[in-house]
Protein backbone atom coordinates (compact mmCIF):
# COMPACT_ATOMS: atom_id res chain seq x y z
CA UNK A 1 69.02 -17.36 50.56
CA UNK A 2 71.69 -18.71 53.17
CA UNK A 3 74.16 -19.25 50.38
CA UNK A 4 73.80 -15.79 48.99
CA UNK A 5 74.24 -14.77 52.66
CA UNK A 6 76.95 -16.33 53.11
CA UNK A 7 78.49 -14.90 50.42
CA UNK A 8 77.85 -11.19 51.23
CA UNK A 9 79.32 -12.10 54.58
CA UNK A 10 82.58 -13.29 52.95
CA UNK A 11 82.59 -10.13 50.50
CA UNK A 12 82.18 -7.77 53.09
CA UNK A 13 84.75 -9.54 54.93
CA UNK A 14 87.14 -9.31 52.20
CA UNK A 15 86.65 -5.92 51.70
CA UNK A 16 87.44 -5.11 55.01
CA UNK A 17 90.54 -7.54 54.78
CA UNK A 18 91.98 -6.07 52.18
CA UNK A 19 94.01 -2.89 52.31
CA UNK A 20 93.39 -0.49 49.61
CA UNK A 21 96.81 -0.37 48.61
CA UNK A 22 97.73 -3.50 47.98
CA UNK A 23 101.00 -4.80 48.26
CA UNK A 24 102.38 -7.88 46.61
CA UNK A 25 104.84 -9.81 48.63
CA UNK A 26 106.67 -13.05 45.95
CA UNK A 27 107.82 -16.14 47.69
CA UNK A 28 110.23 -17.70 45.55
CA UNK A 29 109.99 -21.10 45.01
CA UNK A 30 112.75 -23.80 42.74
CA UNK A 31 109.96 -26.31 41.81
CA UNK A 32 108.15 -25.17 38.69
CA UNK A 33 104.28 -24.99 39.53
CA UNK A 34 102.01 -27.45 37.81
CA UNK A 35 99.80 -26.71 35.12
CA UNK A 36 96.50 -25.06 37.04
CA UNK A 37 93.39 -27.81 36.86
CA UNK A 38 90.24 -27.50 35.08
CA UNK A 39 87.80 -26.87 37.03
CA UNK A 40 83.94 -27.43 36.97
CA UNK A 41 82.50 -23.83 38.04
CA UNK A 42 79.25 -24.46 40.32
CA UNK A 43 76.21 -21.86 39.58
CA UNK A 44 76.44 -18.74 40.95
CA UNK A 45 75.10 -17.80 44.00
CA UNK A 46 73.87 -14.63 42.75
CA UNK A 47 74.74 -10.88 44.40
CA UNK A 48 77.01 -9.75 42.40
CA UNK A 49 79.68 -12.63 43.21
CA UNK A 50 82.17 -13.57 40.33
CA UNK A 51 84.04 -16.46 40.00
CA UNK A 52 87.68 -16.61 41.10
CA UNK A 53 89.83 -19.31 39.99
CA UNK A 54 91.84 -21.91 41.84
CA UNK A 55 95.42 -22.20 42.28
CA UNK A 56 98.06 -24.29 43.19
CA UNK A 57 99.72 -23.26 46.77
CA UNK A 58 103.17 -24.48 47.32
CA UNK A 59 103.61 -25.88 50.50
CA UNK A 60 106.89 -25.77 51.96
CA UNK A 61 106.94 -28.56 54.48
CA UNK A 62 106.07 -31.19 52.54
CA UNK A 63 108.25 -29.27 49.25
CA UNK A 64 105.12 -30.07 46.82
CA UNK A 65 102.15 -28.10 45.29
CA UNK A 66 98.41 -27.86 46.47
CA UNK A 67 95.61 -27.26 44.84
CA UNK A 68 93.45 -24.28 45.78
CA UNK A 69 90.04 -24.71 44.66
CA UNK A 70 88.32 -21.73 42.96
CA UNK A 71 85.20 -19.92 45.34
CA UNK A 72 82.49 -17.13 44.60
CA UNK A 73 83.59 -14.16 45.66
CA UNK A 74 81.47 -10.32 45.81
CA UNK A 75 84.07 -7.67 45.05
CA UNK A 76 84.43 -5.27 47.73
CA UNK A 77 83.16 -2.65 45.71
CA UNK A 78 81.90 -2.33 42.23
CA UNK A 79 85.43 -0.63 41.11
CA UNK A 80 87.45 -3.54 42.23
CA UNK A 81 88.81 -5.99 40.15
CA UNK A 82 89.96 -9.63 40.79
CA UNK A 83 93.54 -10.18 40.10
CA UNK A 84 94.06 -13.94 40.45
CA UNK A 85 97.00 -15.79 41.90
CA UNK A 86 100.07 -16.73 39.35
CA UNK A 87 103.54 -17.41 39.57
CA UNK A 88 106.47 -15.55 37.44
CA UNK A 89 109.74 -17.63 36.02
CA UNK A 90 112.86 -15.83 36.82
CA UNK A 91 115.94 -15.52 35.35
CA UNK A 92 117.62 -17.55 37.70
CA UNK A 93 114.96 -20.59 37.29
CA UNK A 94 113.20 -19.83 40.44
CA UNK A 95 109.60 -18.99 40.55
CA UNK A 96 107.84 -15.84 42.23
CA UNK A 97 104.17 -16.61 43.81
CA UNK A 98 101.69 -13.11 43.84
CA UNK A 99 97.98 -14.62 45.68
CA UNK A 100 95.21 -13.40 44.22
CA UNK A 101 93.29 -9.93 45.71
CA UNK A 102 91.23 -7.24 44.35
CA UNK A 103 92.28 -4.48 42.99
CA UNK A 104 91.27 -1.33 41.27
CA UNK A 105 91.76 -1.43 37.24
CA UNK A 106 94.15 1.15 38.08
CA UNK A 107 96.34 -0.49 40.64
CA UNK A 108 95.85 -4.29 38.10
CA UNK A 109 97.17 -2.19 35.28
CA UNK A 110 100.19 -0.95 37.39
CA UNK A 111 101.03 -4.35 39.17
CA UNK A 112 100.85 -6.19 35.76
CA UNK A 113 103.69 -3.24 34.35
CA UNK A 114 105.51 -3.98 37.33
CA UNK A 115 105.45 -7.51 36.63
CA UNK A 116 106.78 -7.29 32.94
CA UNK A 117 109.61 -5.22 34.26
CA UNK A 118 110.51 -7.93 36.59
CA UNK A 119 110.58 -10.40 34.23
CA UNK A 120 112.90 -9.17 32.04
């Protein structure tokens, strides 16, 4: 019961952290990311959480990628849905880091066109 708690607390958190029009902000980074790790995904803790994979982070003081585990996560509504973190190659070699958030289908369909456009 504490676990589910906690969860609901971090879901209603998130939907209070994130702004309903999201805006993606790329860093771009030279160092290719690594391939993202399998993971082992623990039960769910129930709620209505969904699983929301990890991710490697590039940190810039030590120039090197780190791995972001995956967590449970309880959409902030029943409309959102979880766009997860991923990097895009551009044509100049570099790569472009969006973080994961929740969006509506709506806004995922329109970030994911905008994305294809910047990639070519």
């Amino acid at each position: 019961m504490r676990k589910l708690l906690k969860v609901l607390a971090l879901g209603a958190f998130l939907a209070l952290a994130t702004p309903a029009a999201y805006s993606q902000v790329g860093v771009r980074i030279q160092l290719a990311p690594p391939a993202a790790q399998v993971e082992t995904v623990p039960p769910s803790p129930g709620g209505g959480a969904i699983w929301t994979p990890g991710f490697y982070q590039f940190d810039p003081g030590s120039q090197t990628y780190v791995w972001q585990s995956g967590t449970w996560q309880v959409p902030p509504s029943r409309h959102m849905v979880w766009q997860p973190s991923h990097y895009i190659e551009r044509s100049d070699g570099s790569y472009e880091f969006f973080s994961g958030h929740w969006a509506t289908k709506h806004q995922a369909h329109e970030e994911r066109e905008a994305e294809l456009r910047m990639e070519r």
